[in-house]
Protein backbone atom coordinates (compact mmCIF):
# COMPACT_ATOMS: atom_id res chain seq x y z
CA UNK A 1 23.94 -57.57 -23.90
CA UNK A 2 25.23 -54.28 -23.80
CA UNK A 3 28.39 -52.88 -25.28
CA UNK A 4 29.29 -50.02 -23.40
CA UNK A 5 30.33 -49.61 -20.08
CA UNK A 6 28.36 -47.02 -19.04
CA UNK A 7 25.29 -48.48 -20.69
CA UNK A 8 25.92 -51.61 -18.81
CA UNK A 9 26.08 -49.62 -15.54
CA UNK A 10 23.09 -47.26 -16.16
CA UNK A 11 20.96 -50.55 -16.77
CA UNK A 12 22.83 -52.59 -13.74
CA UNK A 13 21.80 -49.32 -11.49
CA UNK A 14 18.03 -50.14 -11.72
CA UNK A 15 17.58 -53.69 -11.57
CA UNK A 16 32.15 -63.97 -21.33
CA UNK A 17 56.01 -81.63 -40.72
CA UNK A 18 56.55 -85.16 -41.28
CA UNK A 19 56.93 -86.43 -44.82
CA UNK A 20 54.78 -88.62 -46.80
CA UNK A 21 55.85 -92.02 -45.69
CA UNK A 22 57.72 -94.28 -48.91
CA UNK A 23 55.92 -97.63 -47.46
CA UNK A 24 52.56 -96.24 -47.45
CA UNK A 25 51.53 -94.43 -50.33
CA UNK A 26 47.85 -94.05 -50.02
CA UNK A 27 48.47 -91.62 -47.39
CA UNK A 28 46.92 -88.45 -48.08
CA UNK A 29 48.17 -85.26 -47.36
CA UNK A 30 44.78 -83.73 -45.05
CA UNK A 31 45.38 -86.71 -43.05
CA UNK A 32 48.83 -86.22 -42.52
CA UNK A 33 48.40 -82.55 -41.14
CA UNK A 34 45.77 -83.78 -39.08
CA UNK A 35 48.20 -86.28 -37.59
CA UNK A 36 50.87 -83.30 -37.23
CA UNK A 37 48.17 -81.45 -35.61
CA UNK A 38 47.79 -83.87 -33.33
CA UNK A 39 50.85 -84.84 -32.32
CA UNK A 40 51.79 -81.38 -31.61
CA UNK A 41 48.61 -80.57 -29.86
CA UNK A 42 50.07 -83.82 -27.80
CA UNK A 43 53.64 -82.86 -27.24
CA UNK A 44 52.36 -79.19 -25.76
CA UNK A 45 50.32 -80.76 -23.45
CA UNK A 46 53.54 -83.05 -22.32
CA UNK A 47 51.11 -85.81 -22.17
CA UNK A 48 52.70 -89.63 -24.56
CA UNK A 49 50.85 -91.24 -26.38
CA UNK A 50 49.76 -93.82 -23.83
CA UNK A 51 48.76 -90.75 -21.72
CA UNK A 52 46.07 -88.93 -24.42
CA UNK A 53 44.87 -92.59 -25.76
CA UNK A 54 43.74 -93.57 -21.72
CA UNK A 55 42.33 -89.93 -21.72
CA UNK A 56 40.74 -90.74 -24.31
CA UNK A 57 39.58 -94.19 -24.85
CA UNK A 58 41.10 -94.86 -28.10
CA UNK A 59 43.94 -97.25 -28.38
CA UNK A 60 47.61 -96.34 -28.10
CA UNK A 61 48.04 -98.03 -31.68
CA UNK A 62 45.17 -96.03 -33.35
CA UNK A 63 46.63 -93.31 -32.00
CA UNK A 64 50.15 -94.06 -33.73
CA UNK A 65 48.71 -94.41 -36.60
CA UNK A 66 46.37 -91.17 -36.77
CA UNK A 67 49.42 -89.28 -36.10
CA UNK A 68 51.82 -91.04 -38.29
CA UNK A 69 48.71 -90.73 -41.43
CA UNK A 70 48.51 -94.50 -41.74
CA UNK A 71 44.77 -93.95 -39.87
CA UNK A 72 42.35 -92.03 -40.67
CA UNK A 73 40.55 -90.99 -37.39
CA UNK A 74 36.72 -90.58 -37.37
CA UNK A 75 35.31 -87.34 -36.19
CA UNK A 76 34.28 -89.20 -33.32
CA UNK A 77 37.43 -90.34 -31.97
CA UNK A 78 38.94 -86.93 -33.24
CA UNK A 79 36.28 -84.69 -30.87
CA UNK A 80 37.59 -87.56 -28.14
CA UNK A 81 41.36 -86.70 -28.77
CA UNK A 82 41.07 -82.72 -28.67
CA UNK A 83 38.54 -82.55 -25.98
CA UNK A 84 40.84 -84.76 -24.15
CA UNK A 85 43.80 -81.85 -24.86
CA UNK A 86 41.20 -79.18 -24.16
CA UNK A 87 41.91 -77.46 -27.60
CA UNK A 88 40.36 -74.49 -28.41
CA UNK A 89 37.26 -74.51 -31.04
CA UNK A 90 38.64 -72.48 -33.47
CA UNK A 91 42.04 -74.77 -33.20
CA UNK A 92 39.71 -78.02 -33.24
CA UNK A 93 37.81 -76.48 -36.72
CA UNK A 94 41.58 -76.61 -37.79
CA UNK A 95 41.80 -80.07 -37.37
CA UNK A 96 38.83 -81.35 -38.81
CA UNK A 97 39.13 -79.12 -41.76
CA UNK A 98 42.83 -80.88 -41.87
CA UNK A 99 41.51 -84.27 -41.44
CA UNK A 100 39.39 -83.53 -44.52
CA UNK A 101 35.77 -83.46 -42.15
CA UNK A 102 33.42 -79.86 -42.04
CA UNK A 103 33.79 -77.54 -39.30
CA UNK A 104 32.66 -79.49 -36.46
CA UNK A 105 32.02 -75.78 -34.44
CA UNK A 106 30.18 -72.39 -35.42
CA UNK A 107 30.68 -69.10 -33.94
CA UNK A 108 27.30 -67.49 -33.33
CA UNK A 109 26.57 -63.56 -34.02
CA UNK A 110 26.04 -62.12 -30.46
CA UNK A 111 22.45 -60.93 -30.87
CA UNK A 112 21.59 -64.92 -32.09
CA UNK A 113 18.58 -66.24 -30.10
CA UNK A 114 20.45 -69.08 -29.39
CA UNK A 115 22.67 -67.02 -27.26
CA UNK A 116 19.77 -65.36 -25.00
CA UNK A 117 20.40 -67.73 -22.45
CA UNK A 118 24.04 -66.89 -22.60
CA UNK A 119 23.49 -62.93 -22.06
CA UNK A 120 21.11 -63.80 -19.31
CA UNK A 121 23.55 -65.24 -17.31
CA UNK A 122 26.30 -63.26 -17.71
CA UNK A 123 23.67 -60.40 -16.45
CA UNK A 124 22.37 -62.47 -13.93
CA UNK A 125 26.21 -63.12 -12.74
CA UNK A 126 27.05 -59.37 -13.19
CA UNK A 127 24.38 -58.18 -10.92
CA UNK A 128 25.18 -60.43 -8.27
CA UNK A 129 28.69 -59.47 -7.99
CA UNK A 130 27.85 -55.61 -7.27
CA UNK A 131 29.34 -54.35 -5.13
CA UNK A 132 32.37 -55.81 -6.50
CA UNK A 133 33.27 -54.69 -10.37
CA UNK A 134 32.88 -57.08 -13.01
CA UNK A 135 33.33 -57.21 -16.57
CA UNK A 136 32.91 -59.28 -19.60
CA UNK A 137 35.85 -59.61 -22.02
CA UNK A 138 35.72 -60.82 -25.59
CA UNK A 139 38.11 -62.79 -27.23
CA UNK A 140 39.71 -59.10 -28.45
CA UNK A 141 39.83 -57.92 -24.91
CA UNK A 142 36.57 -55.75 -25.61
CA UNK A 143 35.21 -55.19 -22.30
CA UNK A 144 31.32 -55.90 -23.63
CA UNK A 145 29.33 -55.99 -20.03
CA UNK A 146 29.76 -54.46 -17.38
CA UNK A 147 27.86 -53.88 -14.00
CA UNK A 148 27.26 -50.45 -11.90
CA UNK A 149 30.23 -50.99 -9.59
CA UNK A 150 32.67 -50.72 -13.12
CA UNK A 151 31.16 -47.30 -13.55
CA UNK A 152 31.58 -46.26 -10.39
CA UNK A 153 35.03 -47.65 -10.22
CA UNK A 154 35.96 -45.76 -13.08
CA UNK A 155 34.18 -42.85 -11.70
CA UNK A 156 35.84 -42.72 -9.02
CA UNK A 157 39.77 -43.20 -10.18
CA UNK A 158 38.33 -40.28 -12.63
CA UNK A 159 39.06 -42.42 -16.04
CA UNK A 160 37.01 -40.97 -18.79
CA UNK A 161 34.64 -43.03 -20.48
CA UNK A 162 32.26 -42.24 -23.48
CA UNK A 163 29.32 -44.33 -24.27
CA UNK A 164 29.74 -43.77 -27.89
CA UNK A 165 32.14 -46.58 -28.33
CA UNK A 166 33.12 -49.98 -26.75
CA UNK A 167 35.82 -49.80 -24.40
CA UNK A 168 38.85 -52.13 -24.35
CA UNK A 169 40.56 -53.30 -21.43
CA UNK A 170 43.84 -53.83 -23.05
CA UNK A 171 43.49 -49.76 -24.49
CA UNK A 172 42.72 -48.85 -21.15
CA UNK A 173 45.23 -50.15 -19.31
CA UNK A 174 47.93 -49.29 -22.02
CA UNK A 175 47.28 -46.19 -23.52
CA UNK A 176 47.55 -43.20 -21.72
CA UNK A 177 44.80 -41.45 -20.38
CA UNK A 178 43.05 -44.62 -19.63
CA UNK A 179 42.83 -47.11 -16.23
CA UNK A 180 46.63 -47.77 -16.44
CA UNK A 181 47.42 -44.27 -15.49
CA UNK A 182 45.60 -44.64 -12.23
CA UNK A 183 46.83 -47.68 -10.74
CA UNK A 184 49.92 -47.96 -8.28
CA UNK A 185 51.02 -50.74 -9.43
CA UNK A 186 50.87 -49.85 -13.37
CA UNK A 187 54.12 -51.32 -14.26
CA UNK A 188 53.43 -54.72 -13.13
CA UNK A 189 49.77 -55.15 -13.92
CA UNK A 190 50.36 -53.45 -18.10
CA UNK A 191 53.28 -56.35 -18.02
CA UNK A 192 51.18 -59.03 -16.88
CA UNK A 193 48.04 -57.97 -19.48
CA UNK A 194 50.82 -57.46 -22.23
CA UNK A 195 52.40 -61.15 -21.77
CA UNK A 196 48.90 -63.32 -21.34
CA UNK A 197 47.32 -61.16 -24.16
CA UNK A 198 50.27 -61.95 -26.45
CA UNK A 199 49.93 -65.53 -25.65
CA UNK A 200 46.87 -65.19 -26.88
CA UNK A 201 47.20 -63.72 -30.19
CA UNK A 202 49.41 -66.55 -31.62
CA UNK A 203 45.84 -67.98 -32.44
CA UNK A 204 44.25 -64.72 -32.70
CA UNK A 205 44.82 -62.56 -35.45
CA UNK A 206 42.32 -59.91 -34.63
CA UNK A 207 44.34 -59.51 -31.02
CA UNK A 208 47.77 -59.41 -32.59
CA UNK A 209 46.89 -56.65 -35.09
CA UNK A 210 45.59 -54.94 -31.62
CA UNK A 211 48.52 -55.45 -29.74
CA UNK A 212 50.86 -53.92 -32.64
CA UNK A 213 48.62 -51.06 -32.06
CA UNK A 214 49.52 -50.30 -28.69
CA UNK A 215 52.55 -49.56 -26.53
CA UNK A 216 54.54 -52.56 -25.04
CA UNK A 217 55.13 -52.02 -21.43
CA UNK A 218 58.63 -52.56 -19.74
CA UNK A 219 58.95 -56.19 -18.82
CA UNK A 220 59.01 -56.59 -15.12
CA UNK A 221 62.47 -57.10 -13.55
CA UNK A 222 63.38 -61.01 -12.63
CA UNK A 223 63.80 -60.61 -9.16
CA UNK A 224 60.45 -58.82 -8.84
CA UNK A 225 59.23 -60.06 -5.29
CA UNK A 226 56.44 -62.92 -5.97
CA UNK A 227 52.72 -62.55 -3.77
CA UNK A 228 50.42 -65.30 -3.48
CA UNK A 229 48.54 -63.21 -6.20
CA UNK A 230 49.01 -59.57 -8.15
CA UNK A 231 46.44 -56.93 -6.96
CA UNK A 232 45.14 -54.16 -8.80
CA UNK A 233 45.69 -51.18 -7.30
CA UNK A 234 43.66 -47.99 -7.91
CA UNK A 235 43.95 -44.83 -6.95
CA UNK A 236 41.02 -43.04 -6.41
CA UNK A 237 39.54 -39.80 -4.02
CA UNK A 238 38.55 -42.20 -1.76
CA UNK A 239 42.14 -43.16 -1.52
CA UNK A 240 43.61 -46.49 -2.72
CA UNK A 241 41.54 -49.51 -3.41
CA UNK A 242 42.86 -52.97 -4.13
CA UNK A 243 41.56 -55.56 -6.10
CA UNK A 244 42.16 -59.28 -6.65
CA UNK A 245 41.17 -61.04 -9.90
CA UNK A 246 39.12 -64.20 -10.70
CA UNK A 247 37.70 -65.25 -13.71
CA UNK A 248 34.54 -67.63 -14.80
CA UNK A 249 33.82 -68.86 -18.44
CA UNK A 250 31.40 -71.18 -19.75
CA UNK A 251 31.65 -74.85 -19.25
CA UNK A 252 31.22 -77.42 -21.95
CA UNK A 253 30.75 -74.26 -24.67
CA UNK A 254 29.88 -75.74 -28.21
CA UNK A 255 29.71 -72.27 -29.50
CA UNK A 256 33.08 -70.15 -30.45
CA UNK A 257 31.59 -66.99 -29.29
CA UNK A 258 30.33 -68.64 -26.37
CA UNK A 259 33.93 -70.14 -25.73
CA UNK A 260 35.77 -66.81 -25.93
CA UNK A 261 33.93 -64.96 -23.30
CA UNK A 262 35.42 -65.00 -19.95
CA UNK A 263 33.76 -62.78 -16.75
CA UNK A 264 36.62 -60.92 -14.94
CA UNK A 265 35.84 -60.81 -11.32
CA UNK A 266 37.21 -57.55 -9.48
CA UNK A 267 36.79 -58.66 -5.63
CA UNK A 268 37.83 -56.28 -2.83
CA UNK A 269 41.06 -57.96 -1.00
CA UNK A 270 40.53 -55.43 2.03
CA UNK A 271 37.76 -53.99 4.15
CA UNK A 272 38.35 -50.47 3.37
CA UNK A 273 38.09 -51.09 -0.51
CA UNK A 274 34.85 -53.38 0.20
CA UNK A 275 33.53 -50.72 2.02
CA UNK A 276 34.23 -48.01 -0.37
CA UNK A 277 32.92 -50.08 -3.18
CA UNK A 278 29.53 -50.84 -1.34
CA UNK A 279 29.16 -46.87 0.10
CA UNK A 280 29.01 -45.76 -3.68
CA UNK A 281 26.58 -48.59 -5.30
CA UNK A 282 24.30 -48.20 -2.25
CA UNK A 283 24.48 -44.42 -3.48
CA UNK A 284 23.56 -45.15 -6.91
CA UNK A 285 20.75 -47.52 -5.28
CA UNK A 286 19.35 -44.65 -3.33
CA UNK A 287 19.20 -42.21 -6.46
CA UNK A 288 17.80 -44.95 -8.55
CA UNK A 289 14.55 -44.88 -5.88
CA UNK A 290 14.11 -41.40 -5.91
């Protein structure tokens, strides 16, 4: 997979606490924080207890008593419980380690051979969605694939890129000098990054120190009007082009690396910006031939 953008395009061009209970004094204290994990895992979902146990299929009584420490669940019934919550891996690893089990989930090095199936569909996907831009985001918000139309997208709002380092969409649209500078809508797309990325770093240490790192944005005003969705808006020589965003990741991932990817989707929401988009990568199609 490659990590730059322009690499990725040059490629793309030719061809993702309760206390100890007194009545119960066995109890030990891994169990218990698996318990708390649990219930809190529980409580943010807004689901009872009834609710997760029919999810599921344990009983609402095990359940009690997983949470409460009198139970010690099996790693069986605890892979039912969090997949049932939809728990991150690295949160679930919590958990198990808690509940006194082994890591139940590794996170592979990119380059593993056990991921080559994984980088050829992410390239497979990328390719497809020329003319459209579309990027692949780590867990960090490094942008680590990209097809031809990002290049040309950048190319054509004039953002500098260098192929010496990895770019990051968070930097970019933050800093100055990067994609944030060229959109119209700057204000409310840096707020919008700044907020979900910052929900994410509560369980990501590697994004917070990033985001302490960078400039916080204004938040947006309350009675900012609402659209069905937010559009990125970029302003380019071929005057302004507006994107909407959609996003695939992997289903059923067993693999932490594999979980954090996510492909952002870039699609054209007018015909003018589809057919801007598809007069420069049939361009770069033509040169590619000669």
């Amino acid at each position: 997979m490659t990590s730059q953008v322009m690499d990725a395009s040059a490629k793309d061009s030719q061809s993702r606490s309760m206390s100890p209970s007194p009545f119960h004094p066995t109890r030990t204290p891994a169990v218990t924080e698996a318990g708390e994990h649990l219930r809190r895992l529980r409580r943010q979902a807004g689901l009872s207890q009834l609710d997760l146990a029919l999810l599921a299929g344990v009983s609402q009584r095990h359940l009690s008593c997983v949470e409460t420490g009198r139970a010690k669940a099996s790693p069986a019934t605890l892979h039912a419980l969090l997949g049932a919550l939809s728990v991150p891996l690295e949160h679930c690893n919590e958990v198990f380690l808690a509940a006194g089990y082994a890591p139940r989930y590794a996170a592979s090095a990119p380059d593993a051979p056990a991921l080559k199936m994984v980088h050829d569909a992410l390239e497979h996907i990328l390719l497809a969605n020329n003319p459209a831009p579309a990027i692949v985001i780590a867990s960090n918000w490094d942008i680590i694939a990209a097809n031809a139309s990002v290049g040309l997208l950048f190319a054509m709002a004039g953002v500098p890129t260098s192929s010496a380092t990895r770019l990051n969409l968070l930097d970019t649209l933050l800093r100055p000098g990067g994609l944030g500078d060229h959109l119209v809508n700057a204000d409310e797309i840096r707020a919008i990054a700044w907020q979900r990325a910052a929900r994410e770093a509560l369980g990501n240490p590697d994004l917070a120190q990033r985001l302490q790192g960078l400039p916080a944005p204004p938040a947006l005003a309350p009675d900012t009007p609402l659209a069905p969705v937010v559009l990125t808006r970029v302003r380019t020589a071929e005057g302004e082009l507006r994107f909407l965003s959609t996003f695939t990741t992997f289903g059923m991932p067993q693999d932490i690396t594999v979980a954090s990817l996510r492909i952002e989707h870039l699609v054209p929401a007018d015909d003018e910006s589809w057919q801007a988009m598809a007069t420069a990568y049939q361009r770069v199609i033509r040169n590619a031939e000669i």
